[in-house]
Protein backbone atom coordinates (compact mmCIF):
# COMPACT_ATOMS: atom_id res chain seq x y z
CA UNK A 1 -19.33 -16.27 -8.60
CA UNK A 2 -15.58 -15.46 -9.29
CA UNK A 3 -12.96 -16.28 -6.99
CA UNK A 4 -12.43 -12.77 -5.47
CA UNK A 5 -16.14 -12.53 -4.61
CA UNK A 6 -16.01 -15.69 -3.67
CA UNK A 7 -13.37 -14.54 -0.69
CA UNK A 8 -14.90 -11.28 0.25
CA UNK A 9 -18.27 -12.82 0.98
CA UNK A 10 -16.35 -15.13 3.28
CA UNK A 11 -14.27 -12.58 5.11
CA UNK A 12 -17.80 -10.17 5.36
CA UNK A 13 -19.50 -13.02 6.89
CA UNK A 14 -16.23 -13.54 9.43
CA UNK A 15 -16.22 -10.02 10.08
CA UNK A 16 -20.45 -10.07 10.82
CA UNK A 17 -20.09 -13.72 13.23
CA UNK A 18 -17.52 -11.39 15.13
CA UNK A 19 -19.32 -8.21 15.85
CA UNK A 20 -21.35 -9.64 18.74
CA UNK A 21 -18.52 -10.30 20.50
CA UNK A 22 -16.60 -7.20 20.48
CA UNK A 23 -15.84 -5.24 23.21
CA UNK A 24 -16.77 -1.33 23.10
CA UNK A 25 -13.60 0.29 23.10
CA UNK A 26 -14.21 3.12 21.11
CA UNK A 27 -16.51 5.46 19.82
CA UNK A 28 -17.73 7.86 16.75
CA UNK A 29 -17.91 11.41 16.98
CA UNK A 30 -19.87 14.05 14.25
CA UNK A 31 -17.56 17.11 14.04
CA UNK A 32 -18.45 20.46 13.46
CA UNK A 33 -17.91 20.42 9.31
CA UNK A 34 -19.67 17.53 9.43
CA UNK A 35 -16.95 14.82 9.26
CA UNK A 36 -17.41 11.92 11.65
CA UNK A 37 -14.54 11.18 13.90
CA UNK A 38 -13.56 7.73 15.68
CA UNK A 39 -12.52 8.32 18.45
CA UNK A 40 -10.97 5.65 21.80
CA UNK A 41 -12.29 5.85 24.88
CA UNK A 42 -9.40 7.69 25.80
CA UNK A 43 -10.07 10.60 23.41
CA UNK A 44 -7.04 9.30 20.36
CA UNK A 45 -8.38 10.30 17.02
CA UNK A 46 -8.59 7.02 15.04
CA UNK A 47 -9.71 8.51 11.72
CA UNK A 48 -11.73 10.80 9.86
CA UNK A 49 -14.02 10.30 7.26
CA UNK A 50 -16.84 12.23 5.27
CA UNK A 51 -20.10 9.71 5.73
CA UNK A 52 -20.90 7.93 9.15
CA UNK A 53 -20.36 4.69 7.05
CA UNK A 54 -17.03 4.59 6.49
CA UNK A 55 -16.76 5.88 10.24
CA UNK A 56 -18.64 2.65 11.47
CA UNK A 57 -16.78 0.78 9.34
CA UNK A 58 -13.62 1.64 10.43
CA UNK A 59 -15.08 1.68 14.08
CA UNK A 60 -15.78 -2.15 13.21
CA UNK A 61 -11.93 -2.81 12.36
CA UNK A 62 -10.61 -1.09 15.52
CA UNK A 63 -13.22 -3.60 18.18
CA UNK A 64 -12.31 -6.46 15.84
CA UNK A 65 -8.53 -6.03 16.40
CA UNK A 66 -8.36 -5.18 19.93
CA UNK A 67 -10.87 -8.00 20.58
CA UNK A 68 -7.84 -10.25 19.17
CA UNK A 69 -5.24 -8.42 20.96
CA UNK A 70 -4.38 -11.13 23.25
CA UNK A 71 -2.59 -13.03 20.58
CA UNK A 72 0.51 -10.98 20.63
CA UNK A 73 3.46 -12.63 21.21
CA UNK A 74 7.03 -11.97 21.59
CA UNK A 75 7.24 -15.79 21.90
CA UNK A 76 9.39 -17.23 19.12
CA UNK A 77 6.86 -20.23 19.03
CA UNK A 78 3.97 -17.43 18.29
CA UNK A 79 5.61 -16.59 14.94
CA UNK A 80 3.79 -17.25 11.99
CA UNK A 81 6.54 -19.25 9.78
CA UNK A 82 5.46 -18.54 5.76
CA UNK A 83 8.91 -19.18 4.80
CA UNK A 84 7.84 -22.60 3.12
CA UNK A 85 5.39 -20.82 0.33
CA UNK A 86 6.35 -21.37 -3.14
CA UNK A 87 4.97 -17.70 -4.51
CA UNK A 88 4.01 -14.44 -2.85
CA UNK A 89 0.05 -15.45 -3.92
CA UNK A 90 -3.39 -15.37 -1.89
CA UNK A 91 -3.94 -18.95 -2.69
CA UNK A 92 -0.45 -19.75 -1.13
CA UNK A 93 -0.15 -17.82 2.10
CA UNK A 94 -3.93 -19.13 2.83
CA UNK A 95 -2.81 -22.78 2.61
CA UNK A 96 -0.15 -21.98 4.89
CA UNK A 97 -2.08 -20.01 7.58
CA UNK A 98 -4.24 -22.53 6.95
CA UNK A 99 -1.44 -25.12 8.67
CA UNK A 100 0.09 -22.80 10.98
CA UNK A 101 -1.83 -20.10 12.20
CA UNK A 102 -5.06 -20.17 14.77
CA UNK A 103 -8.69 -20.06 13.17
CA UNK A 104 -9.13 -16.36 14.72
CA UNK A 105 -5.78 -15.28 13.06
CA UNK A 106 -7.26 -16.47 9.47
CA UNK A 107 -10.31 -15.02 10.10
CA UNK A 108 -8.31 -11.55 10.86
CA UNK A 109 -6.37 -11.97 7.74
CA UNK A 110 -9.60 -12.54 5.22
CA UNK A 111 -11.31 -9.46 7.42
CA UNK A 112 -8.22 -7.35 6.45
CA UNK A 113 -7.94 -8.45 3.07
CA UNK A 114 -11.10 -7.41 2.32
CA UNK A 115 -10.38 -4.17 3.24
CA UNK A 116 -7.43 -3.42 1.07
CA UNK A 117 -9.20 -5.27 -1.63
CA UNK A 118 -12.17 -2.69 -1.60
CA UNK A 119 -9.33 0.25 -0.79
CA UNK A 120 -7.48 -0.72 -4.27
CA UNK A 121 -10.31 -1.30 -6.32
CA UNK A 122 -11.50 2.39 -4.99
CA UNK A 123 -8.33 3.76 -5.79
CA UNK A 124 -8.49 2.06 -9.27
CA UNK A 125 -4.73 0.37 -8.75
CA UNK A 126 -3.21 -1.69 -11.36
CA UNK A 127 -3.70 -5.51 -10.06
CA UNK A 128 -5.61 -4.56 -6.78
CA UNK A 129 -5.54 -8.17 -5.56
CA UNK A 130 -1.31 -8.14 -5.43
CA UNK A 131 -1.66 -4.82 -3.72
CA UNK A 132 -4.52 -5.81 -0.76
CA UNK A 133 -2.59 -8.69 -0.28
CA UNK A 134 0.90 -7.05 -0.49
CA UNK A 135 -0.68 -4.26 2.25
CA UNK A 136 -2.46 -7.06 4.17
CA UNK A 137 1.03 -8.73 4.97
CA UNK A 138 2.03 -5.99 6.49
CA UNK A 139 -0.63 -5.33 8.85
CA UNK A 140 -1.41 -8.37 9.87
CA UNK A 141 2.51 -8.80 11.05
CA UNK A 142 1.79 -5.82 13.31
CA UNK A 143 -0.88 -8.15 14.89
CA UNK A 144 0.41 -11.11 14.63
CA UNK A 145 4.36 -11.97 13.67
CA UNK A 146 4.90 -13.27 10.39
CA UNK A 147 8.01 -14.82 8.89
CA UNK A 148 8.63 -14.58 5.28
CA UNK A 149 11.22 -14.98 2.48
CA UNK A 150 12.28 -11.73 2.07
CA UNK A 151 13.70 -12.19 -1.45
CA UNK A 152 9.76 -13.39 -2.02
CA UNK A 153 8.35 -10.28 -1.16
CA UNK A 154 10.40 -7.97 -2.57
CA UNK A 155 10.03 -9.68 -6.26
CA UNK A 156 6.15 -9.29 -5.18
CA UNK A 157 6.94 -5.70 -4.55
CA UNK A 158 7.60 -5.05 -8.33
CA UNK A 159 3.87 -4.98 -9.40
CA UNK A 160 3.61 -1.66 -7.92
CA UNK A 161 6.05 -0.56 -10.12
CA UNK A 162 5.23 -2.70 -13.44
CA UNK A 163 7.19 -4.52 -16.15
CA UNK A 164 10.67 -3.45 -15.84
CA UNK A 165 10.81 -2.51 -19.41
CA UNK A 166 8.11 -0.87 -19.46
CA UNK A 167 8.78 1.08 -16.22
CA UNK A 168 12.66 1.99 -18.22
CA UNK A 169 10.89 3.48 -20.72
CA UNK A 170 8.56 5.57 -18.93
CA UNK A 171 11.67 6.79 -17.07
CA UNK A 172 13.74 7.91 -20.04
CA UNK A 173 10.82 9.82 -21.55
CA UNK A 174 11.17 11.68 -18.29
CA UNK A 175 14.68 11.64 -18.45
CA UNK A 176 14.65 13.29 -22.08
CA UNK A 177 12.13 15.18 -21.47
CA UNK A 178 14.33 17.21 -18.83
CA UNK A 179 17.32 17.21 -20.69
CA UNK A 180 15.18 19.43 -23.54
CA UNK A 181 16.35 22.33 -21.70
CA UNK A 182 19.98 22.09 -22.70
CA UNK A 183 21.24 23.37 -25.85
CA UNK A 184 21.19 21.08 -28.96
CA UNK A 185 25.16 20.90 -28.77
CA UNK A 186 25.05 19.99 -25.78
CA UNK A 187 22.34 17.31 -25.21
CA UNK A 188 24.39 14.52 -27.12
CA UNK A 189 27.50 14.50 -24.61
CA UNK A 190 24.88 15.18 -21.41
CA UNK A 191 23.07 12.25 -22.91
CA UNK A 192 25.65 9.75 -23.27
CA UNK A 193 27.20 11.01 -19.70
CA UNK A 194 24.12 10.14 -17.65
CA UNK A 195 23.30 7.13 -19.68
CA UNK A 196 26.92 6.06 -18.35
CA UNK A 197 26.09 7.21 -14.70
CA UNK A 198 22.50 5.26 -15.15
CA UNK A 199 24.41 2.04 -15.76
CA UNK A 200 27.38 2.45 -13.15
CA UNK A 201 24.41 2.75 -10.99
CA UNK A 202 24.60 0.29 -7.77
CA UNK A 203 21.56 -1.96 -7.98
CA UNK A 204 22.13 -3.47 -4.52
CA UNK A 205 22.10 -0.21 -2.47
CA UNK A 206 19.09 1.23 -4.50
CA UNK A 207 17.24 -1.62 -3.53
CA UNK A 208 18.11 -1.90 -0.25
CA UNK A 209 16.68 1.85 0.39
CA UNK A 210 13.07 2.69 1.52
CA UNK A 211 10.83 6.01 0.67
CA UNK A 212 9.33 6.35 3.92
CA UNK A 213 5.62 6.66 3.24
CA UNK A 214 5.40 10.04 5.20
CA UNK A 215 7.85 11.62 2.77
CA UNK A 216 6.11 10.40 -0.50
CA UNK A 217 4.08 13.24 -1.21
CA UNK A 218 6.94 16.04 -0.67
CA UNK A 219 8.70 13.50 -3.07
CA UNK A 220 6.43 13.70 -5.64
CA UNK A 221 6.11 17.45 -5.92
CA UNK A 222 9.67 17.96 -5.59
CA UNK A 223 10.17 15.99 -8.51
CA UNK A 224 7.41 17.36 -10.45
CA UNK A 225 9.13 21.09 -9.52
CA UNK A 226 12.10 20.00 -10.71
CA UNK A 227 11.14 19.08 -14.46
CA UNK A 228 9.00 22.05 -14.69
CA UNK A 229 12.00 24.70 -13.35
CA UNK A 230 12.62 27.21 -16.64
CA UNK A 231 9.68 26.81 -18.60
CA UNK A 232 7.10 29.04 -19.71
CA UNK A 233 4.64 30.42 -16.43
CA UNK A 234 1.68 29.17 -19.04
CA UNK A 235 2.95 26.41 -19.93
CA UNK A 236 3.71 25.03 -16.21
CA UNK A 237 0.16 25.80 -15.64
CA UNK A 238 -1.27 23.82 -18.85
CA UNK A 239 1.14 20.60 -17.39
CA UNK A 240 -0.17 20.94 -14.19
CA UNK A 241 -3.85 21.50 -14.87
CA UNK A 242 -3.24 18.22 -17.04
CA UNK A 243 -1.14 17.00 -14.17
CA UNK A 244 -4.26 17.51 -11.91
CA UNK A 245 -6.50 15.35 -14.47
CA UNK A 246 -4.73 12.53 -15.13
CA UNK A 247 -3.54 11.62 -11.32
């Protein structure tokens, strides 16, 4: 058995040894287009999802956290300190919970990690393990506070993006690929002149700023508009049917 199986057939069995003791706090719903809906007691839509599976499942996640929701804290002594690690890695943050947190708390992290694990692999993401455990940091600090090095996590951060080279050079076929629509004459000097702007480029206040994730889709087609403004009507639709594919 590898090591990732290894740790989601511990976190299942956590999550199983807890479902007897959750309190019923919410319920699921079968909507008209046949969707199933989880819905609080209250009435709050808590997601919507196309098989009665993924509805329990989810069901499952929203008991299990409220049933810890006592361990919020605004106490400073609550606070999780993961300062100490020596890498952003599973095997590192676990030894430290392992020190500092409460045996419910670890059993909460494994639970979520599992879940982000599966959601990566699903989604077919490059390293799924960084990402569920990137993602898992930051909703288990809604739960419970967590203190980290935050010059850790945002070199952790980069394996969303990739090797930096690599990541350059995806960029500045891009980057040529827009500039096609200029003249021949004048592509050399508009060439040189960004490649100047690229490299008077601020490092420290790009990386301080943050994409909110609501505005990442209207990002994404804005950008994609942008390269595609001038060129053939047939063509635009070849690049976006391959567009469509390849996503």
């Amino acid at each position: 058995m590898s090591k990732i199986d290894g740790i989601l057939k511990l976190a299942s069995k956590y999550e199983l040894a807890c479902d007897d003791q959750l309190v019923k706090i919410a319920k699921i719903r079968k909507m008209p287009n046949g969707t199933y809906r989880v819905l609080s007691m209250s009435g709050k839509n808590l997601g919507t999802y196309k098989s009665r599976v993924g509805a329990v499942r989810r069901l499952k996640q929203v008991e299990f956290f409220k049933h810890f929701d006592h361990s919020k804290s605004d106490d400073k002594s609550s606070i999780i300190d993961l300062t100490s690690i020596d890498e952003f890695a599973y095997s590192a943050i676990m030894r430290k919970l392992r020190e500092k947190a409460k045996p419910e708390q670890i059993k909460q992290f494994l639970v979520i990690y599992k879940n982000q694990f599966d959601k990566a692999v699903k989604g077919k993401l490059n390293k799924p393990e960084k990402i569920a455990l990137q993602n898992t940091m930051v909703k288990f600090n809604k739960l419970h506070k967590v203190k980290l090095d935050t010059k850790m996590v945002k070199s952790a951060a980069l394996v969303e993006l990739g090797n930096a080279e690599q990541v350059g050079k995806y960029l500045s076929d891009i980057v040529r690929f827009t500039l096609q629509r200029l003249s021949p004459e004048k592509q050399f000097n508009a060439t040189m002149n960004i490649k100047q702007k690229f490299s008077n480029m601020n490092e420290t206040e790009i990386s301080s700023k943050h994409l909110p994730e609501t505005s990442a889709i209207g990002q994404a087609i804005t950008f994609v508009k942008h390269v595609l403004f001038s060129h053939d009507a047939k063509y635009v639709r070849d690049v976006l049917n391959s567009l469509v594919r390849n996503i």
